[in-house]
PDB file of N, CA and C in Angstrom:
ATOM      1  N   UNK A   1       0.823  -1.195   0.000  1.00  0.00           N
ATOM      2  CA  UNK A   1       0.000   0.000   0.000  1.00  0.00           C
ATOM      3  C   UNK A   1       0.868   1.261   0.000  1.00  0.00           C
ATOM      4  N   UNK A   2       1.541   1.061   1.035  1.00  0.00           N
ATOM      5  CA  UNK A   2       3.066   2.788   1.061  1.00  0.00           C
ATOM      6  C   UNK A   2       3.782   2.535  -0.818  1.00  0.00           C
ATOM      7  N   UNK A   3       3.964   1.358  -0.996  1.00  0.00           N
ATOM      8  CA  UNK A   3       5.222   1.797  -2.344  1.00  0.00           C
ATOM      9  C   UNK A   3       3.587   2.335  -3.197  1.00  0.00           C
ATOM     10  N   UNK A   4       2.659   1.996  -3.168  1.00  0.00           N
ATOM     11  CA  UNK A   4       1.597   2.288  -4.410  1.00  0.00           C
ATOM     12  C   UNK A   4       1.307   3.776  -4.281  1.00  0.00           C
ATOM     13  N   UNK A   5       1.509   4.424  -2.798  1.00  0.00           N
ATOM     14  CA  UNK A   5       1.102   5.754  -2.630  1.00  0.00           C
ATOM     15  C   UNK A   5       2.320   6.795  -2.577  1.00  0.00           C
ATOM     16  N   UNK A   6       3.399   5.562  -2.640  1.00  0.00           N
ATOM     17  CA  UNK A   6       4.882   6.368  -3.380  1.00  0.00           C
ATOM     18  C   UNK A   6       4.671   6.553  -4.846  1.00  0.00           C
ATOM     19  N   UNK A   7       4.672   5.628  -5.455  1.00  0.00           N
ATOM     20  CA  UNK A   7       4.799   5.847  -6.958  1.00  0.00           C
ATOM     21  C   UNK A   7       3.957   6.666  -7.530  1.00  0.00           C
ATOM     22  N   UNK A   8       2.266   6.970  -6.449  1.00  0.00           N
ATOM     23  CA  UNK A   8       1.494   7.501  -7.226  1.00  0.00           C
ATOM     24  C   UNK A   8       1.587   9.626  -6.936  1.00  0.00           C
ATOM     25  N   UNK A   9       2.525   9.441  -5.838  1.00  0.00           N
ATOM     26  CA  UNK A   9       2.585  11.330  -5.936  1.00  0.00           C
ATOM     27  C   UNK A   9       4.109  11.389  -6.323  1.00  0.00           C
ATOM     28  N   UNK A  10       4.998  10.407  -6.165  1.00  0.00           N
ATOM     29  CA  UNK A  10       6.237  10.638  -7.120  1.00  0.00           C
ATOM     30  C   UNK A  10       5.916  10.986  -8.509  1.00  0.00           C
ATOM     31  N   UNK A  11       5.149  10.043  -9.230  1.00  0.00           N
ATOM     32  CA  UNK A  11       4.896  10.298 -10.339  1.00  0.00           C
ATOM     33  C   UNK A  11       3.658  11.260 -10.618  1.00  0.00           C
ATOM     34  N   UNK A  12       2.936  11.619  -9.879  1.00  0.00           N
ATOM     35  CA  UNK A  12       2.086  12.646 -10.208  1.00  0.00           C
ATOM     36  C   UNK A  12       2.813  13.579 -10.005  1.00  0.00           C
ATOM     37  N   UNK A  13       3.810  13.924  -9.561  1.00  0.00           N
ATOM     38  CA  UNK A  13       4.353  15.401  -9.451  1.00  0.00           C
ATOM     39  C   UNK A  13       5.415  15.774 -10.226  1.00  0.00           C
ATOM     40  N   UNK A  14       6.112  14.286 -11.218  1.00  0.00           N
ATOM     41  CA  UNK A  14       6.958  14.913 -12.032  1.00  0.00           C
ATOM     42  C   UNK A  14       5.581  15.126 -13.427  1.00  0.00           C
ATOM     43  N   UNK A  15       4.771  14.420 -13.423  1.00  0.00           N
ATOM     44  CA  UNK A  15       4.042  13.965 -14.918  1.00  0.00           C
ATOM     45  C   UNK A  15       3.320  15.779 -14.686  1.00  0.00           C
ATOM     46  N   UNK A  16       3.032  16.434 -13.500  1.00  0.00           N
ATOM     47  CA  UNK A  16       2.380  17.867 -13.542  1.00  0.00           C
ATOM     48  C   UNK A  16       3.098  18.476 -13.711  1.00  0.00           C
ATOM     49  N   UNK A  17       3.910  18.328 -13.102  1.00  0.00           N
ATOM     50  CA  UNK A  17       5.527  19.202 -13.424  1.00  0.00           C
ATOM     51  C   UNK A  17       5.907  19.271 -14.781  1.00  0.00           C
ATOM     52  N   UNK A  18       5.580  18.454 -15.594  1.00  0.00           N
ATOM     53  CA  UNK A  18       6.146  18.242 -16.905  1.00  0.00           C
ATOM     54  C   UNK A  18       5.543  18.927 -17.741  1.00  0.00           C
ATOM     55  N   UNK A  19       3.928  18.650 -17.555  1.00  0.00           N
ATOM     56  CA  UNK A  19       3.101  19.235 -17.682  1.00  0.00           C
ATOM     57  C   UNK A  19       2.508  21.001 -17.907  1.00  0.00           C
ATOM     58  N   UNK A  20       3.228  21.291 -16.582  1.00  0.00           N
ATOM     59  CA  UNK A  20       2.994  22.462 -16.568  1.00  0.00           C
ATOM     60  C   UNK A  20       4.210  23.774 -17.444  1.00  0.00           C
ATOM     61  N   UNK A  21       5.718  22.393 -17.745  1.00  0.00           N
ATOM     62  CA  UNK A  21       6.765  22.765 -17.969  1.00  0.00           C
ATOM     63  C   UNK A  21       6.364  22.870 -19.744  1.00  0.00           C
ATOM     64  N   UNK A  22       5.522  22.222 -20.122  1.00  0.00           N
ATOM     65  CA  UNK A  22       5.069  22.600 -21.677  1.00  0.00           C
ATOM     66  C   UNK A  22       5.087  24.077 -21.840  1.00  0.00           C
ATOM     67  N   UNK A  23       4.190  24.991 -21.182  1.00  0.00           N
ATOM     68  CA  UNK A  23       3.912  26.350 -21.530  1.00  0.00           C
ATOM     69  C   UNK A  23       5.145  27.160 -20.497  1.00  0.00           C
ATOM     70  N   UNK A  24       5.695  26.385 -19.673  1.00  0.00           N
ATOM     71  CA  UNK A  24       6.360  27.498 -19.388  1.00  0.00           C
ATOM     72  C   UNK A  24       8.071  26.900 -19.495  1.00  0.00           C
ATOM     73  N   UNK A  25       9.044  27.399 -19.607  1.00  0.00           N
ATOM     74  CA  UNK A  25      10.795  26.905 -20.059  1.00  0.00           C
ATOM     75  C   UNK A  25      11.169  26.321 -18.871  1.00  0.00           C
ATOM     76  N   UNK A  26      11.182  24.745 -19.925  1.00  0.00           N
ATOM     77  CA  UNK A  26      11.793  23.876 -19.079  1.00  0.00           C
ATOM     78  C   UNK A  26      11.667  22.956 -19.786  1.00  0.00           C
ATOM     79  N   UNK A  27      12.559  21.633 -19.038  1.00  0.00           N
ATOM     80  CA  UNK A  27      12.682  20.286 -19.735  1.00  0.00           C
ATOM     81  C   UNK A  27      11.057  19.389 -19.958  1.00  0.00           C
ATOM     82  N   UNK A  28      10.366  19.874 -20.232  1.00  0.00           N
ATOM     83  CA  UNK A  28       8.712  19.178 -19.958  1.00  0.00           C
ATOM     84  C   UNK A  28       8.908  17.725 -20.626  1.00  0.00           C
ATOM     85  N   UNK A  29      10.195  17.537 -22.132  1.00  0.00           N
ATOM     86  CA  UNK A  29      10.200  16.949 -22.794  1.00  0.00           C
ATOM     87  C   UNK A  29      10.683  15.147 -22.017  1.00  0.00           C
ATOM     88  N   UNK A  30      11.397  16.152 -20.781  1.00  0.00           N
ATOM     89  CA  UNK A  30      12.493  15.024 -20.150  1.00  0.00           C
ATOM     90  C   UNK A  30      11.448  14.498 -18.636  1.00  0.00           C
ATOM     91  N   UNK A  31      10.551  15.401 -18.352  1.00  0.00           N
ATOM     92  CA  UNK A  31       9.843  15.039 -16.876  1.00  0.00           C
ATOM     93  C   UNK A  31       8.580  14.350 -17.146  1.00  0.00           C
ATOM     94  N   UNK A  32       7.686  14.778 -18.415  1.00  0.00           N
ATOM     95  CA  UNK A  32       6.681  13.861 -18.592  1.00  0.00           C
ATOM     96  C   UNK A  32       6.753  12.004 -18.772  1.00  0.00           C
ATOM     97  N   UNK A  33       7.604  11.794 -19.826  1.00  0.00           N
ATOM     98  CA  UNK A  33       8.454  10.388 -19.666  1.00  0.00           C
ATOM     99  C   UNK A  33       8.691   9.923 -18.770  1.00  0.00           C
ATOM    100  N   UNK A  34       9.212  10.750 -17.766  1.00  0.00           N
ATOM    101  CA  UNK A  34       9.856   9.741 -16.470  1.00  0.00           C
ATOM    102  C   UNK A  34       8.794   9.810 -15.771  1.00  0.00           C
ATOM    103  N   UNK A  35       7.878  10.818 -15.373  1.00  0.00           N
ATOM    104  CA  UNK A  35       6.690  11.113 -14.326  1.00  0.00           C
ATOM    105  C   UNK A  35       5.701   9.483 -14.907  1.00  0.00           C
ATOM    106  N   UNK A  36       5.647   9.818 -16.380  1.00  0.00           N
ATOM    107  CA  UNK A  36       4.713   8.416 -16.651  1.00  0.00           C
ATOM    108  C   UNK A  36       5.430   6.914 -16.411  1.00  0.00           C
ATOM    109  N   UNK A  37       6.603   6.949 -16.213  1.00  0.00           N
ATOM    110  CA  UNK A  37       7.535   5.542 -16.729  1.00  0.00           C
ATOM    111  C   UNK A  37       7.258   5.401 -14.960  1.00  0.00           C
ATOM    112  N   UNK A  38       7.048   6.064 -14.332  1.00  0.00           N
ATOM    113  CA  UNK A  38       7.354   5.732 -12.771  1.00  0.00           C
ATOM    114  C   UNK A  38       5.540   5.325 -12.555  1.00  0.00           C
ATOM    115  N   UNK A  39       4.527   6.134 -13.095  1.00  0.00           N
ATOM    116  CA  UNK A  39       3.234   5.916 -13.169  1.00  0.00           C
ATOM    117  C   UNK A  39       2.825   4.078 -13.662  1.00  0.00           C
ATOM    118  N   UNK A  40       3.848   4.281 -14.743  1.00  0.00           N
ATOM    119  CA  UNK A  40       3.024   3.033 -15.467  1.00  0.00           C
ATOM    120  C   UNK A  40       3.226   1.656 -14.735  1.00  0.00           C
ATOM    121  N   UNK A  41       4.421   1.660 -13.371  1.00  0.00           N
ATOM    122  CA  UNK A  41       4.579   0.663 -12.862  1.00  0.00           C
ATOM    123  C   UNK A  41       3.434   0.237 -12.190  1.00  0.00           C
ATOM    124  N   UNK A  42       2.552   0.826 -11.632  1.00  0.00           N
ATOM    125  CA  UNK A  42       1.020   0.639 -11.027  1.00  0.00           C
ATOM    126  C   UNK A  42      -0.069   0.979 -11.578  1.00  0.00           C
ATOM    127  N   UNK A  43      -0.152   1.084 -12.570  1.00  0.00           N
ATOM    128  CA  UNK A  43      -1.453   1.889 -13.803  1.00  0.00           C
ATOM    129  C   UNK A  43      -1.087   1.684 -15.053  1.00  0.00           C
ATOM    130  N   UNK A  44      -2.131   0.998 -15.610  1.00  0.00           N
ATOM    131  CA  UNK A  44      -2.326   0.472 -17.171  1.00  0.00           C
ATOM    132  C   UNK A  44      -2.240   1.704 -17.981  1.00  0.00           C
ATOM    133  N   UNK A  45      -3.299   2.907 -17.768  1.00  0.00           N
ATOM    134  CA  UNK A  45      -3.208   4.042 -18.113  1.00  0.00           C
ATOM    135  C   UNK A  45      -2.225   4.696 -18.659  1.00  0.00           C
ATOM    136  N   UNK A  46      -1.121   5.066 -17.711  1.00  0.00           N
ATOM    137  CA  UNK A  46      -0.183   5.213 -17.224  1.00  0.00           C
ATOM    138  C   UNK A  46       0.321   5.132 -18.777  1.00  0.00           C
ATOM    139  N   UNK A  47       0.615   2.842 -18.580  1.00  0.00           N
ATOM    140  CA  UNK A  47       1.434   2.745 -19.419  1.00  0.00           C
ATOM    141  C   UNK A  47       1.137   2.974 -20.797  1.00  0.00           C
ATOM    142  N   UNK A  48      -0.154   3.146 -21.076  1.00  0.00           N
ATOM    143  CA  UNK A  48      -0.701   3.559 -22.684  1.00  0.00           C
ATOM    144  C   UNK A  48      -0.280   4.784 -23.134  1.00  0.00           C
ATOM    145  N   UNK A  49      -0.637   5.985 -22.061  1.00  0.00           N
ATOM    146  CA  UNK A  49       0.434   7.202 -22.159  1.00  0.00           C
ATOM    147  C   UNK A  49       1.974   7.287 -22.541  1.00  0.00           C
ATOM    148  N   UNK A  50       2.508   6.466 -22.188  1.00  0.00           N
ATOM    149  CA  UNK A  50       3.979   6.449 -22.145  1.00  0.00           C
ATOM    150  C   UNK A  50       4.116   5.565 -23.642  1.00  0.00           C
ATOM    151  N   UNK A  51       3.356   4.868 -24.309  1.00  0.00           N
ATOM    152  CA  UNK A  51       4.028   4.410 -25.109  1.00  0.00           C
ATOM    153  C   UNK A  51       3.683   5.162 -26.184  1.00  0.00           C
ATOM    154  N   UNK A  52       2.095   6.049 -26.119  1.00  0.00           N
ATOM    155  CA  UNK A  52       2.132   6.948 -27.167  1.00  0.00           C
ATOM    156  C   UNK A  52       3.098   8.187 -26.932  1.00  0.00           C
ATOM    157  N   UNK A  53       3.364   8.188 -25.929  1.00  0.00           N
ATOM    158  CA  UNK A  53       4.597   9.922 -25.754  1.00  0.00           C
ATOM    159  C   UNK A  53       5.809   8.922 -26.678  1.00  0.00           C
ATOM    160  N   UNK A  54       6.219   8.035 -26.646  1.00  0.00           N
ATOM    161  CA  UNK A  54       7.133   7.564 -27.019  1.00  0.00           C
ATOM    162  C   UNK A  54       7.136   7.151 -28.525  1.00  0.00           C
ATOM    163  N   UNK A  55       6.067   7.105 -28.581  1.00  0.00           N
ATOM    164  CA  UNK A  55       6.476   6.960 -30.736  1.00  0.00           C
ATOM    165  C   UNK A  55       5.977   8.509 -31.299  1.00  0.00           C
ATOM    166  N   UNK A  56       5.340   9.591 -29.894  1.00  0.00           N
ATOM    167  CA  UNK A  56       5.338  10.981 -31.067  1.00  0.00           C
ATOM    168  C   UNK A  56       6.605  11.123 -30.872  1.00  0.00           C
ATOM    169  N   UNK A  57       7.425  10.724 -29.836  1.00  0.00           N
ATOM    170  CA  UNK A  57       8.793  11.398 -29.952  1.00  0.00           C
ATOM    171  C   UNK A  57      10.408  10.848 -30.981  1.00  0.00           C
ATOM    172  N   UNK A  58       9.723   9.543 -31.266  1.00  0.00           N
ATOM    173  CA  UNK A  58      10.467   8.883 -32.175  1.00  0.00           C
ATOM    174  C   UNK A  58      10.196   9.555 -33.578  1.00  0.00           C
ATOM    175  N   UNK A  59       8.850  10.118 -33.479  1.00  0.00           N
ATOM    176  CA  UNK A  59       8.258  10.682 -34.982  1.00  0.00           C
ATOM    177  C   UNK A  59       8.969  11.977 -35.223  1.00  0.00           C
ATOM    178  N   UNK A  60       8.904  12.681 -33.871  1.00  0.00           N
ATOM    179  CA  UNK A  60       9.880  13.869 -34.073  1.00  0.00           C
ATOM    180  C   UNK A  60      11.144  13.837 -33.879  1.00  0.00           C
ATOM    181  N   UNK A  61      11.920  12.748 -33.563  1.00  0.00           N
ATOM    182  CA  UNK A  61      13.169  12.809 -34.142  1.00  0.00           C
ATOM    183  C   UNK A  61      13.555  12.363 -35.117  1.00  0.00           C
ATOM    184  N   UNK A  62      12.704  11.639 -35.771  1.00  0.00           N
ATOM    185  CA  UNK A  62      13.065  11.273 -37.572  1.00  0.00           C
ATOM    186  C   UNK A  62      12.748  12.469 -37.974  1.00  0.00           C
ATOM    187  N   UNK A  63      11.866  13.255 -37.478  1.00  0.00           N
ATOM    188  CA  UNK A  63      11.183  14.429 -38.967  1.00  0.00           C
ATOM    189  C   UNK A  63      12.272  15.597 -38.881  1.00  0.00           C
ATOM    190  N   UNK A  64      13.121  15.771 -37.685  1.00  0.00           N
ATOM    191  CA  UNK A  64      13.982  16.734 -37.091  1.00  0.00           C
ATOM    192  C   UNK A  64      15.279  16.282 -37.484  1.00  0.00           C
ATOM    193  N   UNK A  65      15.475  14.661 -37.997  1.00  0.00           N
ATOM    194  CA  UNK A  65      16.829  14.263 -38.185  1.00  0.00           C
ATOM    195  C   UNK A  65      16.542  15.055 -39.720  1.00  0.00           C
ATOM    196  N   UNK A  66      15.404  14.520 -40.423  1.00  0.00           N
ATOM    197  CA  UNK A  66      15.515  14.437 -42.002  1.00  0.00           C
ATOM    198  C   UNK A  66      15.855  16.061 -42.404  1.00  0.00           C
ATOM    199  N   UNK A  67      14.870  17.023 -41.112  1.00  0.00           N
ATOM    200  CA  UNK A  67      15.273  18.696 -41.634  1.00  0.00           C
ATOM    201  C   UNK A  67      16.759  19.221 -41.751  1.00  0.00           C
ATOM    202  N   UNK A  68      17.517  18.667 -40.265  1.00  0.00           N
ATOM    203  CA  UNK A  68      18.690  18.832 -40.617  1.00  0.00           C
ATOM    204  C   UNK A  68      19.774  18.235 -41.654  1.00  0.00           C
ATOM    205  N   UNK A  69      19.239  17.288 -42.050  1.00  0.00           N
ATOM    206  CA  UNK A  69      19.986  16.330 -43.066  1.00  0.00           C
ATOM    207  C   UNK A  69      19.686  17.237 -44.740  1.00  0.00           C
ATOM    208  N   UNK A  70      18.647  17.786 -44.611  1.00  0.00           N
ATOM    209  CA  UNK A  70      18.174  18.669 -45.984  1.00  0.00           C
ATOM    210  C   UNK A  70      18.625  19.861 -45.573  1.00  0.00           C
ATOM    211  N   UNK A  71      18.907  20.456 -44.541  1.00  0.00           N
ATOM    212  CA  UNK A  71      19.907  21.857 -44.681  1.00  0.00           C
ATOM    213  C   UNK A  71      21.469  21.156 -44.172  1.00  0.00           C
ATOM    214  N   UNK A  72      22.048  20.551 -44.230  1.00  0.00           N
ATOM    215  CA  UNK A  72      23.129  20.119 -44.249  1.00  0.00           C
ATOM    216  C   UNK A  72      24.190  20.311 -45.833  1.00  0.00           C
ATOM    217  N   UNK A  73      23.039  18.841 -45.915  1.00  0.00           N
ATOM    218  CA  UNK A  73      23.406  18.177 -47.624  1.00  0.00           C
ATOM    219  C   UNK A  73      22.678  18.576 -48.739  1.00  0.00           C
ATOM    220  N   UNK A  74      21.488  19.517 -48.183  1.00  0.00           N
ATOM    221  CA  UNK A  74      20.533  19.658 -49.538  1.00  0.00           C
ATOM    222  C   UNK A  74      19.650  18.701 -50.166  1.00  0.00           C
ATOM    223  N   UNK A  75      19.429  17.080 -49.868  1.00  0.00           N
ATOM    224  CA  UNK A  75      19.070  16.528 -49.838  1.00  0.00           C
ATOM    225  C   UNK A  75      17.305  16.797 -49.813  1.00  0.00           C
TER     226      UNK A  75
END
C-alpha cells in the first residue's frame, strides 16, 4: 500500500511538473516520460500514455533528423 502511494505522488508530481513545464521553459520533454515511466509501474493508463509519448517522440526525431539532413546536404 506505502510503495503504491509512493509511486502515485512521485509520479504525479513529475508527470504535472512536466506538464505544466510545456507552456512554461523547461525540460517538460524530459519530466513527462519519467513522471509516466514511474506511473506506469502501477497503472495500465499510465502505461498507454507512455508508449504513445514515445512513438510521437520517435516521430519527431526522424522528422527533425531528415530537416537537418536537408539543410546540411541539400538533400
Amino acid at each position: 500500500m506505502l510503495r503504491k502511494l509512493i509511486i502515485t505522488v512521485a509520479g504525479s508530481l513529475l508527470t504535472l511538473l512536466g506538464i505544466a513545464l510545456i507552456v512554461l521553459p523547461g525540460p517538460a520533454w524530459l519530466l513527462l516520460p519519467i513522471g509516466l515511466a514511474i506511473l506506469s509501474l502501477e497503472y495500465d493508463w499510465a502505461r498507454k500514455w507512455l508508449k504513445k509519448s514515445q512513438g510521437y517522440m520517435t516521430q519527431s526525431a526522424y522528422w527533425l533528423d531528415k530537416k537537418i539532413r536537408h539543410i546540411r546536404y541539400g538533400r
